[in-house]
PDB file of N, CA and C in Angstrom:
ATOM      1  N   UNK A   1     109.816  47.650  98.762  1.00  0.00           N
ATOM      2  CA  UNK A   1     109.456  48.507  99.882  1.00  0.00           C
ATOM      3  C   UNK A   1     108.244  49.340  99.496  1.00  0.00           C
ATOM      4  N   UNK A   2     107.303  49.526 100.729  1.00  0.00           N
ATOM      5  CA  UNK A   2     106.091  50.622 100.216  1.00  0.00           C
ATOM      6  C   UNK A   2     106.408  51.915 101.586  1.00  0.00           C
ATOM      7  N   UNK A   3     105.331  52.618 100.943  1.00  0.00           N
ATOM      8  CA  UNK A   3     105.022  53.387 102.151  1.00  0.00           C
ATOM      9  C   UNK A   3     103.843  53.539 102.594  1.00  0.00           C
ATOM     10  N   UNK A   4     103.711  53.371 103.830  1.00  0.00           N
ATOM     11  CA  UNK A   4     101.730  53.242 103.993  1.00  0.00           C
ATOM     12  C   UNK A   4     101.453  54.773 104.994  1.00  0.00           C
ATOM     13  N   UNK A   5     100.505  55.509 104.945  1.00  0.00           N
ATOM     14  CA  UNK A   5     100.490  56.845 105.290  1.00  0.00           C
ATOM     15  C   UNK A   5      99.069  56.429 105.571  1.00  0.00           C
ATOM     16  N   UNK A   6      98.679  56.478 107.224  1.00  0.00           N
ATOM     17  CA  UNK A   6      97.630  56.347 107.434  1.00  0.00           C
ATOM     18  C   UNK A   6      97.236  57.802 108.399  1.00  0.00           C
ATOM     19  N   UNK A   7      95.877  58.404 107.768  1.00  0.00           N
ATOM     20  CA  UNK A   7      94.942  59.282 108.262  1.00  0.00           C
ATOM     21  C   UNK A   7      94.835  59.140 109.850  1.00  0.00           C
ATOM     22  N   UNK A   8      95.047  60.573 110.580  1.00  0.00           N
ATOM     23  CA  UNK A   8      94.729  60.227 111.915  1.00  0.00           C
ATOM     24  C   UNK A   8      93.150  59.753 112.356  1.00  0.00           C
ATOM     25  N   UNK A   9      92.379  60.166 111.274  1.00  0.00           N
ATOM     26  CA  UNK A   9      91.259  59.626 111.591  1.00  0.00           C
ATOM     27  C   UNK A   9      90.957  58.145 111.262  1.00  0.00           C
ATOM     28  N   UNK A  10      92.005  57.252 110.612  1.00  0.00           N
ATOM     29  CA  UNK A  10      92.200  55.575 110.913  1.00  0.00           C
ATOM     30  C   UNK A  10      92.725  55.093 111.298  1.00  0.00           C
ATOM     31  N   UNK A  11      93.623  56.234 112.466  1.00  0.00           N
ATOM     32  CA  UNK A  11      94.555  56.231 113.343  1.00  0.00           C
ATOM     33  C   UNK A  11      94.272  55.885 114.607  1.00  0.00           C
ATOM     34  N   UNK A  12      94.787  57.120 115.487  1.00  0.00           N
ATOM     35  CA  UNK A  12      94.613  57.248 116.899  1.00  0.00           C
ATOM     36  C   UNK A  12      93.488  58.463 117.204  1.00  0.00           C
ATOM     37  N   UNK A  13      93.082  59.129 116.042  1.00  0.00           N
ATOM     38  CA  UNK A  13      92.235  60.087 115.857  1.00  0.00           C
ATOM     39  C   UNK A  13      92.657  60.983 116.968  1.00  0.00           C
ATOM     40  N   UNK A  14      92.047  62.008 117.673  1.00  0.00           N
ATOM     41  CA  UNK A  14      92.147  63.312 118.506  1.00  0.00           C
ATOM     42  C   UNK A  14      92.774  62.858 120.246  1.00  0.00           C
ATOM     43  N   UNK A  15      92.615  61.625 120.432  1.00  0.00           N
ATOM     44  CA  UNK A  15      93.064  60.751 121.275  1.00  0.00           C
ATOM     45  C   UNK A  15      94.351  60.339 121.435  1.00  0.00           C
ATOM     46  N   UNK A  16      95.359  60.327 120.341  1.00  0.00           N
ATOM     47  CA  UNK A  16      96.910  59.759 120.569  1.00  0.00           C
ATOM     48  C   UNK A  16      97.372  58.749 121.334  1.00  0.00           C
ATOM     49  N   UNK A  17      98.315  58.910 121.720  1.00  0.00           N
ATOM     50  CA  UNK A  17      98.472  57.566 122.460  1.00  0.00           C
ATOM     51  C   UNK A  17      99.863  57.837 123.629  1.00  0.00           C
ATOM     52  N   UNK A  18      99.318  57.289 125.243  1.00  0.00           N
ATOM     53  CA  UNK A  18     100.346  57.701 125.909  1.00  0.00           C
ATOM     54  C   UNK A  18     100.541  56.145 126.452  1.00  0.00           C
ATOM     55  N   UNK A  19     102.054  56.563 126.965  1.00  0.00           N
ATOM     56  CA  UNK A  19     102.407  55.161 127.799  1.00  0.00           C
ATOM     57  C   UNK A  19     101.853  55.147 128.782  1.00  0.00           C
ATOM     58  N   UNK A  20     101.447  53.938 129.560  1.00  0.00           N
ATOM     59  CA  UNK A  20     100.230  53.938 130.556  1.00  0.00           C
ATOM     60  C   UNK A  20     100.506  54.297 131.937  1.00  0.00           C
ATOM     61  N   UNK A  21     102.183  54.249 131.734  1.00  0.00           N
ATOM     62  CA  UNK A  21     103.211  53.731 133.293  1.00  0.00           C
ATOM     63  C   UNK A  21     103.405  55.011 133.347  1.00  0.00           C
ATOM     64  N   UNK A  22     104.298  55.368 132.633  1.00  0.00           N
ATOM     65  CA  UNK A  22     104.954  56.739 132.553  1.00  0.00           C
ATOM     66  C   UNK A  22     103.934  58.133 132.404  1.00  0.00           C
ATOM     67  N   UNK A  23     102.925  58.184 131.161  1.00  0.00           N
ATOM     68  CA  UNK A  23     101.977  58.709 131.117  1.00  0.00           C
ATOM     69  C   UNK A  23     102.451  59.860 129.880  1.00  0.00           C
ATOM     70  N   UNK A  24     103.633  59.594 129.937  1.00  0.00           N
ATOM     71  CA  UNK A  24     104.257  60.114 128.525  1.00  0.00           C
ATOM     72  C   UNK A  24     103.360  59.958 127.073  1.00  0.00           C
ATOM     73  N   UNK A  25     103.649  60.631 126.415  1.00  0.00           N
ATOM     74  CA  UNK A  25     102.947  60.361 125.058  1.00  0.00           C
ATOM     75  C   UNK A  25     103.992  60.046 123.732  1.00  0.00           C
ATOM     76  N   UNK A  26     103.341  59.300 123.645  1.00  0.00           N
ATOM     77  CA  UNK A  26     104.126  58.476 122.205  1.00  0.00           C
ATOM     78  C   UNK A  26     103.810  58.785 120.975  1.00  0.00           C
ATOM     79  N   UNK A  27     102.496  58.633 121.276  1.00  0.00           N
ATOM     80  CA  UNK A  27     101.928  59.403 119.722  1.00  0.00           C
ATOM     81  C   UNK A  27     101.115  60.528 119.711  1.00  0.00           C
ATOM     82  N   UNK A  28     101.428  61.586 119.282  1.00  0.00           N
ATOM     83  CA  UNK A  28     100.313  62.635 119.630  1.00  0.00           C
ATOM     84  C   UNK A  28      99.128  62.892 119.440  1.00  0.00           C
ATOM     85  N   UNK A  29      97.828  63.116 119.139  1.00  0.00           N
ATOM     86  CA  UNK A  29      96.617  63.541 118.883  1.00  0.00           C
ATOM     87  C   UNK A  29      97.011  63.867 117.487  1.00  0.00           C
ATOM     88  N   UNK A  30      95.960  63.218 116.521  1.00  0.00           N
ATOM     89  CA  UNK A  30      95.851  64.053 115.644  1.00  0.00           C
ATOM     90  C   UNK A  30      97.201  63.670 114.380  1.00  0.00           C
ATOM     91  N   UNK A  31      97.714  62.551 114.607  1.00  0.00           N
ATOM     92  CA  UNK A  31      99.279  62.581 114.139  1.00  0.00           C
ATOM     93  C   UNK A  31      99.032  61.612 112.851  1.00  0.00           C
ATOM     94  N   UNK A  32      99.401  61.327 111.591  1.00  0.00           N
ATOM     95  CA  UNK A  32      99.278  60.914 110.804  1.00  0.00           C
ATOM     96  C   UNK A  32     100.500  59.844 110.617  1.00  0.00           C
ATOM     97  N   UNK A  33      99.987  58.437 110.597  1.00  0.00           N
ATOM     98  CA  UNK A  33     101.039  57.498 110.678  1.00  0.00           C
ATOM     99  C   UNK A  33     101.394  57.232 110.135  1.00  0.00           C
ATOM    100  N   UNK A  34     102.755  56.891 109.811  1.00  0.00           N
ATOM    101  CA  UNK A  34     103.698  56.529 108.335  1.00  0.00           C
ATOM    102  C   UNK A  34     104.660  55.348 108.934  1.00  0.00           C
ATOM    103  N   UNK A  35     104.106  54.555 108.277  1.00  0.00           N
ATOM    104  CA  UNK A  35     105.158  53.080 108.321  1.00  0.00           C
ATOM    105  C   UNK A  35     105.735  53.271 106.983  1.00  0.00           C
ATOM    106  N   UNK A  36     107.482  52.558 106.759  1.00  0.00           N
ATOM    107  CA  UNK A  36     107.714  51.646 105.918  1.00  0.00           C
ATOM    108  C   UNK A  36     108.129  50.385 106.140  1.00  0.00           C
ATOM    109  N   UNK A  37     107.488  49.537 104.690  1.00  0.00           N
ATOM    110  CA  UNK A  37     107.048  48.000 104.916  1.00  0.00           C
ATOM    111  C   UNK A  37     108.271  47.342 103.591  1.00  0.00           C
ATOM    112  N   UNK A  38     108.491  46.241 104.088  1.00  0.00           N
ATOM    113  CA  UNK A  38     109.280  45.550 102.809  1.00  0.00           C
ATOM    114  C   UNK A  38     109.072  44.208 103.601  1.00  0.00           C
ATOM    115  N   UNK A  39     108.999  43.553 102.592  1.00  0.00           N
ATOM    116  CA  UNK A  39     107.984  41.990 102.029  1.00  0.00           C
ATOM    117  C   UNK A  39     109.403  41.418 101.807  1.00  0.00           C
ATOM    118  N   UNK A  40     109.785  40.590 103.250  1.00  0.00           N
ATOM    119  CA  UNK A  40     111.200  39.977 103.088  1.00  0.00           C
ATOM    120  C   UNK A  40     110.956  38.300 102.637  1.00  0.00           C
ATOM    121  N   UNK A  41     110.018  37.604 102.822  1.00  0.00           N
ATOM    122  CA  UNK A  41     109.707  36.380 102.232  1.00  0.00           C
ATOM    123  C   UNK A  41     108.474  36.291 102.009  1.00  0.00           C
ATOM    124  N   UNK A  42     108.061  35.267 101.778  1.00  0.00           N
ATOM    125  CA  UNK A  42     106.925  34.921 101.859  1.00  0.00           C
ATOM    126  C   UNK A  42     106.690  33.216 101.014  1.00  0.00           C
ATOM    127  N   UNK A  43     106.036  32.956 102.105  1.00  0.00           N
ATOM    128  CA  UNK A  43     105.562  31.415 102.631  1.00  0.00           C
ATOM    129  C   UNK A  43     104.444  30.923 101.929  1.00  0.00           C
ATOM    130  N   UNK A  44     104.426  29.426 100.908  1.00  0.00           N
ATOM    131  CA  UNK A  44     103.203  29.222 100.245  1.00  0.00           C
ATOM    132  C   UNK A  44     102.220  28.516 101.309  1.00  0.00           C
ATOM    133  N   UNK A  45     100.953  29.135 100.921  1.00  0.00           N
ATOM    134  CA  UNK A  45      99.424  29.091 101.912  1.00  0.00           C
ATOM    135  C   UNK A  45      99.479  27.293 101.070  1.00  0.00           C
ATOM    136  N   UNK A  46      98.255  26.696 101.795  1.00  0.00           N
ATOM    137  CA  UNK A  46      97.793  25.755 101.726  1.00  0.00           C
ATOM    138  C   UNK A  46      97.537  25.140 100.323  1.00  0.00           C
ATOM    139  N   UNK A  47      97.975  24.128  99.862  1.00  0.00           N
ATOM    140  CA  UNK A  47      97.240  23.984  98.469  1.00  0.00           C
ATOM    141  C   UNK A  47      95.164  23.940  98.112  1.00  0.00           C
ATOM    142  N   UNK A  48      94.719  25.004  97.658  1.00  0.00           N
ATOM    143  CA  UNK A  48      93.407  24.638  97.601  1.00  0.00           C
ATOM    144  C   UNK A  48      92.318  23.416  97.270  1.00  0.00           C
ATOM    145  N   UNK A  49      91.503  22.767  98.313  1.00  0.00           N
ATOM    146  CA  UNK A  49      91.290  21.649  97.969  1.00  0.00           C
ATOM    147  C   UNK A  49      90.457  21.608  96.607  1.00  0.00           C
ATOM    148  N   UNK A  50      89.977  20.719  95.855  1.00  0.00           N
ATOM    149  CA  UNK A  50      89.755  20.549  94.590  1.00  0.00           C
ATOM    150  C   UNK A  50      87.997  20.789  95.206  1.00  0.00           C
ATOM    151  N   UNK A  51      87.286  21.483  94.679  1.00  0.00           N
ATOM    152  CA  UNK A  51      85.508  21.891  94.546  1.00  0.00           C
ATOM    153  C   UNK A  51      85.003  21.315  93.859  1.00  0.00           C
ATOM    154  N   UNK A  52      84.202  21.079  93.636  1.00  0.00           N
ATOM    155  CA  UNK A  52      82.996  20.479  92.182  1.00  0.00           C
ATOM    156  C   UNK A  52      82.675  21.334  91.458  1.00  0.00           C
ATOM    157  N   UNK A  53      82.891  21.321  90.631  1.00  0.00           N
ATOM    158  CA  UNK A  53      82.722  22.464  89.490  1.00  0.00           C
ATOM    159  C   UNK A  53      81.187  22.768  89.399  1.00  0.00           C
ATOM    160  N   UNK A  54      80.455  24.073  89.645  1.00  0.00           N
ATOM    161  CA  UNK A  54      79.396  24.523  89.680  1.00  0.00           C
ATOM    162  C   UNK A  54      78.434  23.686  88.243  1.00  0.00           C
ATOM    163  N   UNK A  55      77.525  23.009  88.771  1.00  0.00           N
ATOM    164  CA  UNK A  55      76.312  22.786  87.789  1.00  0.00           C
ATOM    165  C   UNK A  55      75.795  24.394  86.691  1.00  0.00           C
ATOM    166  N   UNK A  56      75.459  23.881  85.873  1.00  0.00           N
ATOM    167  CA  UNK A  56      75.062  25.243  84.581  1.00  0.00           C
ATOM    168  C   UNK A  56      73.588  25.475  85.847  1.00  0.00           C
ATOM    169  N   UNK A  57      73.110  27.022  86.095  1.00  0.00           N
ATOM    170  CA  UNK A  57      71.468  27.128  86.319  1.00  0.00           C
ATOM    171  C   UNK A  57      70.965  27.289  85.289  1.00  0.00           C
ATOM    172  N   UNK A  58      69.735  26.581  85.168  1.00  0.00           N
ATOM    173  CA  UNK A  58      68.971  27.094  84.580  1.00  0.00           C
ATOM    174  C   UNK A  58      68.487  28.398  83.686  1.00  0.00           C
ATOM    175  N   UNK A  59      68.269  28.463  82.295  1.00  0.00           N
ATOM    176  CA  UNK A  59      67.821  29.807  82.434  1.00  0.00           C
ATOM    177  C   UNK A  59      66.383  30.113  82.394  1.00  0.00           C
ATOM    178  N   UNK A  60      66.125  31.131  82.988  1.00  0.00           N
ATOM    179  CA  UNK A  60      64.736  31.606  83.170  1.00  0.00           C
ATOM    180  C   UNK A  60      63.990  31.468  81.828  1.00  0.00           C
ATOM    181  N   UNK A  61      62.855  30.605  82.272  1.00  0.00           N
ATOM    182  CA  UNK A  61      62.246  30.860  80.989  1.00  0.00           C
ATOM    183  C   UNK A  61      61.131  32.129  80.694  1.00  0.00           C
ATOM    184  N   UNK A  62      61.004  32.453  79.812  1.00  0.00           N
ATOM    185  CA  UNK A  62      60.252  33.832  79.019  1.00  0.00           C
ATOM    186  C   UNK A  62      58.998  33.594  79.885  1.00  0.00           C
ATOM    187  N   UNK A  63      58.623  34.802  80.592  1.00  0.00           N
ATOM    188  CA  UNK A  63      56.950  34.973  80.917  1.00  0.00           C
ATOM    189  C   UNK A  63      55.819  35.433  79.859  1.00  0.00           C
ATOM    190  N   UNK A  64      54.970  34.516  79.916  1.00  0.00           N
ATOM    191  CA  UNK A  64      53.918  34.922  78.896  1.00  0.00           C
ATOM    192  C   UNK A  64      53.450  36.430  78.848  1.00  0.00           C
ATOM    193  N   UNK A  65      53.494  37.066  77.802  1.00  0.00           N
ATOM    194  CA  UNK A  65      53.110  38.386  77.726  1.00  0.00           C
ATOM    195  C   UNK A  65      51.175  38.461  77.694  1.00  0.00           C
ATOM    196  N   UNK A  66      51.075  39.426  78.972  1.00  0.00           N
ATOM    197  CA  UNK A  66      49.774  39.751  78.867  1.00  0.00           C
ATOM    198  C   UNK A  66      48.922  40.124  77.194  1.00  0.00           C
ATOM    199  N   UNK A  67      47.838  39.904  77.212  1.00  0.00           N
ATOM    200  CA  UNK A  67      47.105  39.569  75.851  1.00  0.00           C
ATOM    201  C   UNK A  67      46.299  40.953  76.503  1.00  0.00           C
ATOM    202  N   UNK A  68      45.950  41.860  74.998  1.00  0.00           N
ATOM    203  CA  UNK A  68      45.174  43.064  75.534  1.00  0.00           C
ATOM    204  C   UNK A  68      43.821  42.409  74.846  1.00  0.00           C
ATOM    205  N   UNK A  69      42.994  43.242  75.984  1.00  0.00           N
ATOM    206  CA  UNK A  69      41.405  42.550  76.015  1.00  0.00           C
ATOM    207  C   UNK A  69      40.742  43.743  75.066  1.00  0.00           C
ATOM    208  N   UNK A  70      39.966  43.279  74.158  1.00  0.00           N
ATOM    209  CA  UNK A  70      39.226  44.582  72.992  1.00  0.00           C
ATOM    210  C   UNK A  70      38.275  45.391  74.002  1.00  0.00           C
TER     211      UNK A  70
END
């Protein structure tokens, strides 16, 4: 189990939230949201298909150093 505590400002911010019918409010302005979460299964994703293994680049070769003129 976690707990996730989200900022009203990644929230509903100063705005809240009312039911649309009723006009009631559900969530208030300003209200800081707190879920708890628990991770009851979980399902294996796709097997990843096989890539080509990246070629080596090149390495840069050395730039000639300017020659000072007498």
């Amino acid at each position: 189990k976690r707990c996730l505590s989200i900022p009203a400002a990644l929230g509903y911010g100063s705005q809240g939230q009312t039911d649309q019918q009723t006009g009631r409010v559900i969530i208030p302005p300003n209200a800081t949201l707190i879920f708890e979460i628990e991770l009851v299964s979980l399902a294996p994703g796709p097997s990843p298909s096989p890539s080509p293994s990246p070629s080596p680049s090149p390495s840069p070769s050395p730039s000639p150093t300017p020659s000072k003129s007498p």
